[in-house]
Protein backbone atom coordinates (compact mmCIF):
# COMPACT_ATOMS: atom_id res chain seq x y z
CA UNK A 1 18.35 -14.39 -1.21
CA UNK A 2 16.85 -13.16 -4.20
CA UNK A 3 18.00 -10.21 -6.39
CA UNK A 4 15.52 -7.71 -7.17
CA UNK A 5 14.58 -7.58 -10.93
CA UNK A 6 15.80 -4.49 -13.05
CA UNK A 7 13.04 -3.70 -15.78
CA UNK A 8 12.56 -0.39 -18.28
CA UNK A 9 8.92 0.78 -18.34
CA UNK A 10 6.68 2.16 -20.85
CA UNK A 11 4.10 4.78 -21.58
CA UNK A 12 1.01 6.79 -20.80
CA UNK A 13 -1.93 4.99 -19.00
CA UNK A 14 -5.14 5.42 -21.62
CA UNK A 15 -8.05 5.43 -18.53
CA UNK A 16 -10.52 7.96 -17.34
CA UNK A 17 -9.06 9.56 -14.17
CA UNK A 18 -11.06 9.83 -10.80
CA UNK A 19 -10.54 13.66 -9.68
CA UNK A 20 -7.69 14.80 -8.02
CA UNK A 21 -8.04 17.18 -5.78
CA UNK A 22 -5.57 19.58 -4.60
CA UNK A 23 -2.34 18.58 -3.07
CA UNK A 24 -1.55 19.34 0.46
CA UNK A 25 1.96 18.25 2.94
CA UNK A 26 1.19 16.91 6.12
CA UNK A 27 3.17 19.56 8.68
CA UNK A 28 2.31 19.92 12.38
CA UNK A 29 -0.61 18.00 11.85
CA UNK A 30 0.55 14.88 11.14
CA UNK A 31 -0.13 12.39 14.13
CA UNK A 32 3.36 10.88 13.94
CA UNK A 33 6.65 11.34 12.53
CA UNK A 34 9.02 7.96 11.31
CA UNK A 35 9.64 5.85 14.83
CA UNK A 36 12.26 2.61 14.41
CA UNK A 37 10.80 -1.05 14.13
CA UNK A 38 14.06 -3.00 13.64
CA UNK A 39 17.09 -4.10 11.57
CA UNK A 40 16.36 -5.89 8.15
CA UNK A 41 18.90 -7.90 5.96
CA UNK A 42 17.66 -6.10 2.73
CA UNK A 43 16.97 -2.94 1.03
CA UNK A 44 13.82 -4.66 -0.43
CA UNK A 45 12.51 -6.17 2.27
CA UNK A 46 8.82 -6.12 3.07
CA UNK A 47 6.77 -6.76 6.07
CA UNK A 48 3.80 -7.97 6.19
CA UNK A 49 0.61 -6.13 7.92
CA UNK A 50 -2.90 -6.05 9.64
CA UNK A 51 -5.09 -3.58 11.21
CA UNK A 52 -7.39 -5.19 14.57
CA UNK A 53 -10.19 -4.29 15.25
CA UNK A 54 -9.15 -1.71 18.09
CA UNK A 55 -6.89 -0.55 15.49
CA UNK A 56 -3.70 -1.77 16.47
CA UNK A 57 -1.08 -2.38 13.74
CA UNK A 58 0.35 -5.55 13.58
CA UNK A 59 4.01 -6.41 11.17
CA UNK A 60 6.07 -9.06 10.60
CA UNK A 61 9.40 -9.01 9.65
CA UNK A 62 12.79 -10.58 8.83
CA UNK A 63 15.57 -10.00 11.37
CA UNK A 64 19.47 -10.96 10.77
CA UNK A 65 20.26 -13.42 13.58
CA UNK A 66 23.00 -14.92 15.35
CA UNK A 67 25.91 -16.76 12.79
CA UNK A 68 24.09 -15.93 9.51
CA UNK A 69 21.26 -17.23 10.56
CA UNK A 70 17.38 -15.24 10.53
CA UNK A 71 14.32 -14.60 12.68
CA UNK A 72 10.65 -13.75 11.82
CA UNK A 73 9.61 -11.48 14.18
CA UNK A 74 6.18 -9.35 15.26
CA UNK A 75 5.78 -6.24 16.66
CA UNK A 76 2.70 -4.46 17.34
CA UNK A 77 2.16 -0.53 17.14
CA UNK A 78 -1.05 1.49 19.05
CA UNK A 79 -3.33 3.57 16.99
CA UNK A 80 -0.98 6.24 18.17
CA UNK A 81 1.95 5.30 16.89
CA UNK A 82 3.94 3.77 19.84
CA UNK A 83 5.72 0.79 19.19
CA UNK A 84 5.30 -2.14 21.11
CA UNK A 85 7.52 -4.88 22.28
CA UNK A 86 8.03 -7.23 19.79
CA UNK A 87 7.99 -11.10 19.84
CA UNK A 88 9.80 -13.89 18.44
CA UNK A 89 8.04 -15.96 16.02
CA UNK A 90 10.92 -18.29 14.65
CA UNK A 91 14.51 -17.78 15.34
CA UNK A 92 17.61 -19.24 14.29
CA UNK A 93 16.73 -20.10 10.64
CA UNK A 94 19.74 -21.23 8.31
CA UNK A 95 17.22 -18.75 5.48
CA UNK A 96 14.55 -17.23 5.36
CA UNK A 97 12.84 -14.89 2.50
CA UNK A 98 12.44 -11.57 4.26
CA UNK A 99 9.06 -10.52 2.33
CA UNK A 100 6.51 -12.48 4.85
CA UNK A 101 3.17 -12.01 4.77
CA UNK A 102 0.26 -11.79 7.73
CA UNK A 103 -3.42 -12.57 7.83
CA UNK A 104 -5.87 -11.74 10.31
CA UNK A 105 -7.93 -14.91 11.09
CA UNK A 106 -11.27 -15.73 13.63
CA UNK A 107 -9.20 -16.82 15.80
CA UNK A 108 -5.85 -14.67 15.96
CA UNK A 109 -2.73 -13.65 13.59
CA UNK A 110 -1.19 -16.08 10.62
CA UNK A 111 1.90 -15.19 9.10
CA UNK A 112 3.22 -17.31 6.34
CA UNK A 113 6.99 -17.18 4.90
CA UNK A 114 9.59 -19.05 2.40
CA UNK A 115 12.12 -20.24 4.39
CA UNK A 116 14.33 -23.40 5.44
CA UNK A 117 14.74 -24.23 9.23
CA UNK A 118 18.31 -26.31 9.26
CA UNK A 119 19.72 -27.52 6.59
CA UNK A 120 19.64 -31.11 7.62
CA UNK A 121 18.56 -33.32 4.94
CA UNK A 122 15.55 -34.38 6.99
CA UNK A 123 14.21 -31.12 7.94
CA UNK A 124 10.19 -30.72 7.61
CA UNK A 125 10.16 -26.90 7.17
CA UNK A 126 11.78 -26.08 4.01
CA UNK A 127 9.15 -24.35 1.87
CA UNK A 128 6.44 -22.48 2.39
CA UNK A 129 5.76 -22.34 6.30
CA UNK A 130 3.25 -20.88 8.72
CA UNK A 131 2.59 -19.70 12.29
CA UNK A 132 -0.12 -18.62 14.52
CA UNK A 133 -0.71 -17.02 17.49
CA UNK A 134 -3.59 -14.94 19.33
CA UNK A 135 -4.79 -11.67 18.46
CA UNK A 136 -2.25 -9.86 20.14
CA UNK A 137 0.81 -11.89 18.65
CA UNK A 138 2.09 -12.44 22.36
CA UNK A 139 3.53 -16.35 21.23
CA UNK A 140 3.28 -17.97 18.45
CA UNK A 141 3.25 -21.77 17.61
CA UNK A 142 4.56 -23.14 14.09
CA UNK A 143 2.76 -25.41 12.33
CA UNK A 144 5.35 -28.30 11.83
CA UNK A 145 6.19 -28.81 8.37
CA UNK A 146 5.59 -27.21 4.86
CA UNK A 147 1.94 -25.96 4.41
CA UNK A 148 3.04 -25.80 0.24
CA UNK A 149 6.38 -27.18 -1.14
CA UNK A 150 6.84 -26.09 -4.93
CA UNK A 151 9.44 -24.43 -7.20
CA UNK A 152 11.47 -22.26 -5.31
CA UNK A 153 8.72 -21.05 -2.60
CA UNK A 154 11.60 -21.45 0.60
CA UNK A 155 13.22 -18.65 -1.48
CA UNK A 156 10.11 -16.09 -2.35
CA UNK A 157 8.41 -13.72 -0.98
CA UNK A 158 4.86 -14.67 -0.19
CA UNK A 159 1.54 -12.97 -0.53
CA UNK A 160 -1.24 -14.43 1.17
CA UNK A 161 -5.03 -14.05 1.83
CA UNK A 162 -7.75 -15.79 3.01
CA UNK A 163 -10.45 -17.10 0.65
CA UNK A 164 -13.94 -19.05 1.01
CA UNK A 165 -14.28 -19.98 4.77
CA UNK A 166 -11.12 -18.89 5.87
CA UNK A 167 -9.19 -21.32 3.47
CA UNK A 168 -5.27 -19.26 3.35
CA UNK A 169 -4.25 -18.61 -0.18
CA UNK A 170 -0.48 -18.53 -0.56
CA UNK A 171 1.25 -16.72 -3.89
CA UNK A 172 5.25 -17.34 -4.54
CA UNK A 173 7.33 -17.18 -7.84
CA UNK A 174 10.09 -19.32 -9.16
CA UNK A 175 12.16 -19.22 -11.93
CA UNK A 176 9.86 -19.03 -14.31
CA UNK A 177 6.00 -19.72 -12.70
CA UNK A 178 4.06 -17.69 -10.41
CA UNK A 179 2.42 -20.20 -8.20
CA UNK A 180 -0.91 -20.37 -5.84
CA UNK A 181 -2.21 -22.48 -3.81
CA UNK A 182 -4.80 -23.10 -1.27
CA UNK A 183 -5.10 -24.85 2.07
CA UNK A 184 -2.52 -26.34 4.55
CA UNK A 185 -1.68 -29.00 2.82
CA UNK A 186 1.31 -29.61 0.84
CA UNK A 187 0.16 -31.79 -1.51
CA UNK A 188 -2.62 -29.48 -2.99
CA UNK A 189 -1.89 -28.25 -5.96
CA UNK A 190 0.51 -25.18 -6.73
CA UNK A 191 -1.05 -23.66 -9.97
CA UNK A 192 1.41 -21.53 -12.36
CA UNK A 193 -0.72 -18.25 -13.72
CA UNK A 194 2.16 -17.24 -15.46
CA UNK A 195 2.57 -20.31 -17.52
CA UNK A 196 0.27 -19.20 -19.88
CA UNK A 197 2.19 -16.15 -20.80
CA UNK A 198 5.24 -18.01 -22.00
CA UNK A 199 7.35 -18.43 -18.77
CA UNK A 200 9.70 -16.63 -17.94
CA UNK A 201 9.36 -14.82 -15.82
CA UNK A 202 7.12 -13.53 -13.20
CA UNK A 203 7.19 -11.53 -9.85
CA UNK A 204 5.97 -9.87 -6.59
CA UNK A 205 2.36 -12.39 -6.11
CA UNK A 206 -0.32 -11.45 -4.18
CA UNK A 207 -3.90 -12.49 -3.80
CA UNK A 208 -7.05 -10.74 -2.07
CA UNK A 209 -10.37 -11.99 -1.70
CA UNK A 210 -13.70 -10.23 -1.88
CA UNK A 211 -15.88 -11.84 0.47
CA UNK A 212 -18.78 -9.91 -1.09
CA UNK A 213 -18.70 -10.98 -4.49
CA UNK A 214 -16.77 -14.74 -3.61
CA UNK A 215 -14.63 -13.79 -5.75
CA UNK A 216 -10.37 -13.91 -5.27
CA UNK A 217 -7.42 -12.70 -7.69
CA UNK A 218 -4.00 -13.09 -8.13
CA UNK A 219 -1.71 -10.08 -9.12
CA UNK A 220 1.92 -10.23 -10.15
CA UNK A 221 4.53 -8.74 -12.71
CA UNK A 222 5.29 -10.73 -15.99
CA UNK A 223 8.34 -9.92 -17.80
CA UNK A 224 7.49 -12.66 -20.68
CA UNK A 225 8.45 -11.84 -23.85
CA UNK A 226 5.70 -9.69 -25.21
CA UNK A 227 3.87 -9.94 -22.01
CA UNK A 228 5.37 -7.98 -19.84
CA UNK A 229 3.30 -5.31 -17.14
CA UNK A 230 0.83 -6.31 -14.34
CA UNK A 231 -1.04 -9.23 -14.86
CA UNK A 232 -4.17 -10.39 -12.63
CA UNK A 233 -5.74 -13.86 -12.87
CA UNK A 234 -8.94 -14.81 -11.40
CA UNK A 235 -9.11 -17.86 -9.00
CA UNK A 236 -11.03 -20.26 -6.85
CA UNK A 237 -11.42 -18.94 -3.90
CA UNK A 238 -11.46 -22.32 -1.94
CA UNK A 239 -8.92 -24.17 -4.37
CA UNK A 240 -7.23 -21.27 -6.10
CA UNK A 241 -7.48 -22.96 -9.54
CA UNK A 242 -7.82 -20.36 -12.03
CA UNK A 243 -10.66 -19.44 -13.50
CA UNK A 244 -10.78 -17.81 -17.15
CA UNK A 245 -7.14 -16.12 -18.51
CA UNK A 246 -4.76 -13.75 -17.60
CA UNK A 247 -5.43 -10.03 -17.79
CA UNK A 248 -2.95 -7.19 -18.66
CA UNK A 249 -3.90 -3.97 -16.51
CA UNK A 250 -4.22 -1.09 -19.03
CA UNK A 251 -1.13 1.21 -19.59
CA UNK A 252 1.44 -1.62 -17.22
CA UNK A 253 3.39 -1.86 -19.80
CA UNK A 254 3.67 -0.40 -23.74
CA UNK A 255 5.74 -0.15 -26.75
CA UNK A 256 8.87 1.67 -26.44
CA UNK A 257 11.17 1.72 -29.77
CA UNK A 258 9.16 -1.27 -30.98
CA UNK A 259 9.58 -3.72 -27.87
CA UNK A 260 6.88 -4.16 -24.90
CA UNK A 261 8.41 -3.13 -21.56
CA UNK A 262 7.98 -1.98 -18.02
CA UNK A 263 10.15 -0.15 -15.51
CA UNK A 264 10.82 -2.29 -12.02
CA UNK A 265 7.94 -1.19 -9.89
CA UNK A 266 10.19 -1.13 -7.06
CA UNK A 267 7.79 -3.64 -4.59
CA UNK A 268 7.64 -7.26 -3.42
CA UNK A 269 4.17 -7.65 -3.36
CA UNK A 270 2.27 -6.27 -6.48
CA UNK A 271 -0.43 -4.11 -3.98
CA UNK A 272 -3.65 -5.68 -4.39
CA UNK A 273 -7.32 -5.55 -1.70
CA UNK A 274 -10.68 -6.25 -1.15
CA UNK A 275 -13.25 -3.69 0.35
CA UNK A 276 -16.76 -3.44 0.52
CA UNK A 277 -16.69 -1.60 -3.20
CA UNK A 278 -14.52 -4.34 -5.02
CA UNK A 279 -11.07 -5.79 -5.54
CA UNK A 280 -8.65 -2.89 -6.05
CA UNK A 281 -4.85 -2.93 -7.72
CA UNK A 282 -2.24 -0.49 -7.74
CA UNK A 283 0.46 -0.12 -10.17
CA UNK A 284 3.21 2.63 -11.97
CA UNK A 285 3.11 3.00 -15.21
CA UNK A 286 5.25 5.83 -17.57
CA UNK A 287 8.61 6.04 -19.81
CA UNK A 288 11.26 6.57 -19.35
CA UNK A 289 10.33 7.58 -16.53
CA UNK A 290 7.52 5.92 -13.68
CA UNK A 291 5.22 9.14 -13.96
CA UNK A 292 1.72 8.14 -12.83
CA UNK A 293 0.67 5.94 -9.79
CA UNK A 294 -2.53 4.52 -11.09
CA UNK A 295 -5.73 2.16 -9.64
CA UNK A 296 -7.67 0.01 -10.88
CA UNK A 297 -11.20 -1.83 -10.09
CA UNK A 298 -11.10 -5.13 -10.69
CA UNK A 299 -14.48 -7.03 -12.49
CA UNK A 300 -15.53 -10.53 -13.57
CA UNK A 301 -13.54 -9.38 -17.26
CA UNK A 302 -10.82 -7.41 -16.16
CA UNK A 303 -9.92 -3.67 -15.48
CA UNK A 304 -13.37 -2.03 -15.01
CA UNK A 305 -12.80 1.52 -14.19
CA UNK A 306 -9.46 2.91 -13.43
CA UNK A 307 -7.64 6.21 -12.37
CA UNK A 308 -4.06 7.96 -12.15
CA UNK A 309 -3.68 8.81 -8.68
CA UNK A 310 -0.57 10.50 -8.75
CA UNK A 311 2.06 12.30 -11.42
CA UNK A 312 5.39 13.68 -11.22
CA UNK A 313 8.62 12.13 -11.34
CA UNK A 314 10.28 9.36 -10.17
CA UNK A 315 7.17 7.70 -8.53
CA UNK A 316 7.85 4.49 -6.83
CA UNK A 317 6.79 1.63 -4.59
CA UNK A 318 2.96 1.73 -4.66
CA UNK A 319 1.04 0.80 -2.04
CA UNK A 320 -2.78 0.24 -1.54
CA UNK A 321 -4.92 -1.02 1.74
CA UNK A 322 -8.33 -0.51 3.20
CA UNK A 323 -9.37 1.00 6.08
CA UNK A 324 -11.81 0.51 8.41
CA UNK A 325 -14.31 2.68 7.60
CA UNK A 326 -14.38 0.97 3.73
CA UNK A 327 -12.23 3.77 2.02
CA UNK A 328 -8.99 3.09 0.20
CA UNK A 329 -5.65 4.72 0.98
CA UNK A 330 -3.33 4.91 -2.30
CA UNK A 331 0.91 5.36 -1.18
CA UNK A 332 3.60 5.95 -2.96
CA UNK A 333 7.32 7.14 -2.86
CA UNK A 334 8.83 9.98 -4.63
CA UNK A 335 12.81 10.73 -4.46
CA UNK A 336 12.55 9.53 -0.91
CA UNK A 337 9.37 11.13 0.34
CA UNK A 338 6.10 8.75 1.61
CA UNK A 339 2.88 10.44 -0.25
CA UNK A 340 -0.95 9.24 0.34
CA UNK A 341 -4.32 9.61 -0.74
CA UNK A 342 -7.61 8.66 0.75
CA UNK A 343 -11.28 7.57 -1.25
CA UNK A 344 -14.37 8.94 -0.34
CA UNK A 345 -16.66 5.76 0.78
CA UNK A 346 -17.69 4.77 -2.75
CA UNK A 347 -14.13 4.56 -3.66
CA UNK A 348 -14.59 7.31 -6.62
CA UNK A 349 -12.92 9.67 -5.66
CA UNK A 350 -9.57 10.28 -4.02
CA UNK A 351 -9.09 13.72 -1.58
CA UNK A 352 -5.83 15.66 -1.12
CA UNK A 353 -2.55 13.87 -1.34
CA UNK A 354 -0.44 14.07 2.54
CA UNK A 355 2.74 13.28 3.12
CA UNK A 356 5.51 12.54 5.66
CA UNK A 357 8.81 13.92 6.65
CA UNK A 358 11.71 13.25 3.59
CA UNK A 359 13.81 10.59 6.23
CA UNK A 360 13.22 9.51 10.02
CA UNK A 361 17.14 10.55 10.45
CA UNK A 362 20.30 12.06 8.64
CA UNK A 363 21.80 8.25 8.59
CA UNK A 364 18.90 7.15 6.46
CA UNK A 365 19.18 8.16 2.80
CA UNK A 366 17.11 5.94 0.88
CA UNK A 367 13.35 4.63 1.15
CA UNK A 368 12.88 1.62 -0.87
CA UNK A 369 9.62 -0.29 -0.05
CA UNK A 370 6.53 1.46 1.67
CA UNK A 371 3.71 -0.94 2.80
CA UNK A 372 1.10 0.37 3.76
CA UNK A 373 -2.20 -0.20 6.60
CA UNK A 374 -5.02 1.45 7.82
CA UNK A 375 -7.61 1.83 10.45
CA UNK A 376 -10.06 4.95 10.52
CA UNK A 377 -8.95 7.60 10.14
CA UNK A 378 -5.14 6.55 10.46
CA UNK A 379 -2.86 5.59 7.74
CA UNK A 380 0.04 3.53 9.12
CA UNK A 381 2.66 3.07 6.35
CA UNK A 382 6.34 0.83 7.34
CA UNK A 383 8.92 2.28 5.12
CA UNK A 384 12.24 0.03 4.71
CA UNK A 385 14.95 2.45 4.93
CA UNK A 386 18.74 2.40 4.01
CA UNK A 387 20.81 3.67 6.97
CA UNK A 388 24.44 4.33 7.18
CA UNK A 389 25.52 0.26 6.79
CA UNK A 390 21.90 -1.33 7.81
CA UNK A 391 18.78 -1.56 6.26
CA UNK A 392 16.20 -0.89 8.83
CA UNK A 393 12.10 -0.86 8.95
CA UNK A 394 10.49 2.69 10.22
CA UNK A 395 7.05 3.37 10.76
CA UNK A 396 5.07 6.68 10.40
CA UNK A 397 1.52 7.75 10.43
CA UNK A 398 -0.70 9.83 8.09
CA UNK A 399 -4.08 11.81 8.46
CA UNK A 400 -7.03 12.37 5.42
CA UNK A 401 -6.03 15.55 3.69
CA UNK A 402 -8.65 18.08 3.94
CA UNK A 403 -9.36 20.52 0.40
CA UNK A 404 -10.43 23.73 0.51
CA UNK A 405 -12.52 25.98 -1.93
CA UNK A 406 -13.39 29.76 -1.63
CA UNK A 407 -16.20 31.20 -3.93
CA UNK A 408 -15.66 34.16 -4.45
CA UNK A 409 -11.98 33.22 -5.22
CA UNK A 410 -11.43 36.98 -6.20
CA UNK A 411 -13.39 40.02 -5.81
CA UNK A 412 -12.85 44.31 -5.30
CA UNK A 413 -13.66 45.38 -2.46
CA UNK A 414 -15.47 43.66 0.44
CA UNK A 415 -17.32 40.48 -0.13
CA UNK A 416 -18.42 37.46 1.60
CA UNK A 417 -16.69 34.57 1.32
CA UNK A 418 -18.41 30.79 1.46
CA UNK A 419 -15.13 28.28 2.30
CA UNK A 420 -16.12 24.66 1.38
CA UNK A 421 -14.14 22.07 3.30
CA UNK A 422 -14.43 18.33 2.36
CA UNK A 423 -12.19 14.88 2.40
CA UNK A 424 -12.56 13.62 -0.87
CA UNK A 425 -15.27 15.27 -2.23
CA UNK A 426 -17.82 14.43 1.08
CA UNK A 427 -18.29 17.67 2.96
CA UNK A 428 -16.47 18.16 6.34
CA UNK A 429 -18.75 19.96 9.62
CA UNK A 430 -16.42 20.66 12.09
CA UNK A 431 -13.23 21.97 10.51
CA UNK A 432 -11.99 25.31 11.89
CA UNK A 433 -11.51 27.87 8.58
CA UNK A 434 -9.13 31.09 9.21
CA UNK A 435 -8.37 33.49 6.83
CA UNK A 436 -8.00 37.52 6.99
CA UNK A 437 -7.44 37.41 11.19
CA UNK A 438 -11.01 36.11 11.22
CA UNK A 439 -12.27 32.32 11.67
CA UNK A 440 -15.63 30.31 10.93
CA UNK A 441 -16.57 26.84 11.56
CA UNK A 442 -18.09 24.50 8.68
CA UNK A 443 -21.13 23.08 9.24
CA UNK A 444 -23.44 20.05 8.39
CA UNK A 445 -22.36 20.59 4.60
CA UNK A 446 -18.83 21.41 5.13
CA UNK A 447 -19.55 25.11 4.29
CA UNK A 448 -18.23 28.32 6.83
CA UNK A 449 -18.56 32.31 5.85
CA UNK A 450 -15.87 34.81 6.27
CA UNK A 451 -15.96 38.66 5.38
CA UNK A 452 -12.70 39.32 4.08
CA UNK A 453 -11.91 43.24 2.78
CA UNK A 454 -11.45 45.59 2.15
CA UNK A 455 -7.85 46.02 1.88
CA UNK A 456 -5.60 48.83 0.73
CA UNK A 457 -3.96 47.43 -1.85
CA UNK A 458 -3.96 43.89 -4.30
CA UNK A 459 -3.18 40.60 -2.20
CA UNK A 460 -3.93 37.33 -1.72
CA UNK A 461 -5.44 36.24 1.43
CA UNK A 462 -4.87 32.47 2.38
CA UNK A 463 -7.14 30.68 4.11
CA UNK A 464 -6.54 27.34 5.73
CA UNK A 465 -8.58 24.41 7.27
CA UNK A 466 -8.02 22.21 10.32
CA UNK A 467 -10.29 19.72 11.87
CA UNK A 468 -8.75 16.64 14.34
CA UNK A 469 -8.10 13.90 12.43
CA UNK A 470 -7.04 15.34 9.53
CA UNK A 471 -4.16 17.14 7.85
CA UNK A 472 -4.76 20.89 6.97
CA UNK A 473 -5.93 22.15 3.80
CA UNK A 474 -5.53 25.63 2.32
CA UNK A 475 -6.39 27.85 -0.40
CA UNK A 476 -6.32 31.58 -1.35
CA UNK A 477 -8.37 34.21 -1.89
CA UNK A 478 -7.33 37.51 -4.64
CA UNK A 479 -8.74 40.65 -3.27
CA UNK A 480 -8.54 43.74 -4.98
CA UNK A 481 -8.60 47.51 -3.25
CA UNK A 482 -11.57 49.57 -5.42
């Protein structure tokens, strides 16, 4: 098994920020709290995910098995959170890479994962291996033999898409390359994008593919010497041959006491996605501390138009995925806590930040990876958790946040009050606004009226926002006796 890599970071992120609207904590109104998936072998172990159409969540995972050996396993989850039975998709592996990855294809589910079956020198699976199985991962049947075989891919995680026509795209790093490569067949060509940055090394691949444009990119971590940060690499999205150079996403990675460097980002997969708007990559970035979750829009040259989603302290494990109704969620951790943010449908501009309960129990104490899916209007985020002596995968479930303005904010007297409620920055009919004893419901433009006063002496008045579907919002108003 691999180690995970130990980096410093560096500095402020120079890019125009989308706005950030008020923050808000998911309470009461959060559809569910952390429910139990299964044991992993590692604290940094990721699963991989998709969303179906009827919005069922779909992971697979790495599960310790019998006499050292390990299993890949699926489970399914509802849109409401219940976890389904899951199913064995290979078991009894002498290793296997827990960081698998899973596709949704025309015909069912793909997952793809570094791995060796036995350990007999004429063993066909050794490298890079895949399964399929129907849309509801109820069996699965593995394609016999590697579907790539390069450096050190039966001991990486993998990151996979598919490209032009359905072709799978697999991602993997080894000593010192980050490779790609498309098709089943082993014999294609692996190409290094990381090569070109001086070797060693790279880490945490992964590809999406923009069906829209035709376009498909490769996103990793370098830690080359005076190339280190988050590099993305255009490629062929039918070969995966790269097309054009490297690019360094702004503010990855600066000088700090005269020597390029980066913190470790604490993922497996460096979060990259296609939606309708573009391809989309998420990232930390600060020193000496990871201070700002950022995004980025991905172009033809590069980093086209970027913004810091998030600030505080100790920000970790970004996360990024698209939802069914073509808006982005943003995750990330911070000292143990799950945080989110959704776009409005243009992608420019991100709504209220929601969050989830701290742990799922006392036993747990630390969240390492969060990977993240979605299907409208649910965010379904798998958190790998360390619990008393195991490591174990939890899943929970986020809302939109709603935001909340008042205008007047602050008056004397008696006034009427016009409450705007929207979900990042579109206007919400529907929600329920109570402040002062009295409520109002918003309507087409996300607008409701309250008379609040007057009152006997100086005091703020909060008002708060709740619609179905969404996590509450609130705000205050300052009234002031004449």
């Amino acid at each position: 098994m691999k180690t995970r890599l130990v980096l410093s970071l560096a500095a402020a992120v120079g890019c125009a920020s989308l706005p950030i609207a008020g923050t808000v904590t998911a309470g009461a109104s959060t559809p569910n709290p952390w429910h139990k998936i299964g044991t992993v072998p590692d604290n940094f172990d990721q699963p991989g995910l998709v969303v179906d159409p009827d919005g069922t969540l779909h992971a697979i995972w790495v599960q310790p098995g019998a006499n050292n050996t390990e299993n890949v396993i699926h489970t399914p989850a509802s849109l409401t959170g219940t976890i389904g039975s899951p199913t064995t998709v290979q078991s009894g592996w002498a290793e296997i890479e827990a960081i698998p990855d899973l596709v949704s294809t025309s015909s069912g589910l793909q997952a793809f994962w570094g791995g060796m079956r036995s350990l007999d020198p004429s063993e066909t699976n050794t490298d890079t291996n895949t399964a399929t199985a129907p849309a509801d991962g109820s069996s699965w049947a593995l394609h016999q033999g590697n579907v790539a075989k390069g450096p050190g891919d039966y001991g990486s995680g993998i990151g996979a898409a598919l490209g032009a026509g359905g072709v799978p795209l697999t991602s993997w790093n080894a000593t010192a390359g980050v490779y790609v490569h498309a098709g089943l067949d082993p014999n294609a060509t692996n190409y290094d994008v990381q090569g070109q940055l001086g070797g060693c090394c790279g880490y945490y691949p992964d590809i999406a593919y923009d069906p829209m444009s035709g376009t498909a990119w490769v996103a990793w971590v370098s830690n080359a010497t005076n190339h280190q940060g988050v590099y993305v690499q255009q490629i062929d999205p039918s070969t995966a041959a790269p097309i054009g150079s490297a690019i360094q996403l702004p503010g990855s990675a600066v000088s700090y006491g005269g020597t390029p460097d980066q913190f470790d980002p604490q993922i497996e997969r460096t979060p990259i996605v296609a939606d309708k708007n573009g391809v989309y990559v998420a990232y930390t970035a600060g020193y000496p501390d990871t201070n700002k979750i950022v995004l980025w829009k991905l172009s033809a040259s590069g980093a086209s138009a970027g913004a810091v989603v998030g600030t505080g302290s100790e920000l970790r494990a970004p996360g990024i995925a698209a939802d069914s109704a073509g808006r982005l969620w943003v995750t990330w951790t911070q000292n143990g806590v799950a945080h989110a943010r959704r776009s409005n449908p243009a992608d420019t501009r991100l709504g209220a930040m929601v969050s989830v309960a701290p742990a799922p129990s006392s036993s747990c104490t630390s969240l390492y990876e969060l990977t993240p899916a979605a299907a409208a209007p649910v965010l379904d985020i798998v958190g790998t958790w360390s619990c008393s002596s195991q490591n174990q995968l939890y899943l929970a479930q986020l809302y939109p946040g709603l935001t909340v303005t008042a205008s007047p904010s602050h008056f004397i007297g008696k006034a009427k009050v016009t409450f705007t409620v929207t979900d990042a920055g579109v206007p919400v009919p529907g929600a329920r606004v109570s402040a002062g004893g009295k409520s109002a419901t918003t309507g087409s433009t996300g607008k409701a009226t309250i008379v609040l006063g007057p009152v006997t002496k100086k005091q703020r008045i909060t008002a708060t926002a709740t619609k179905l579907h969404f996590t509450g919002g609130k705000t205050s108003v300052l009234v002031v006796p004449k």
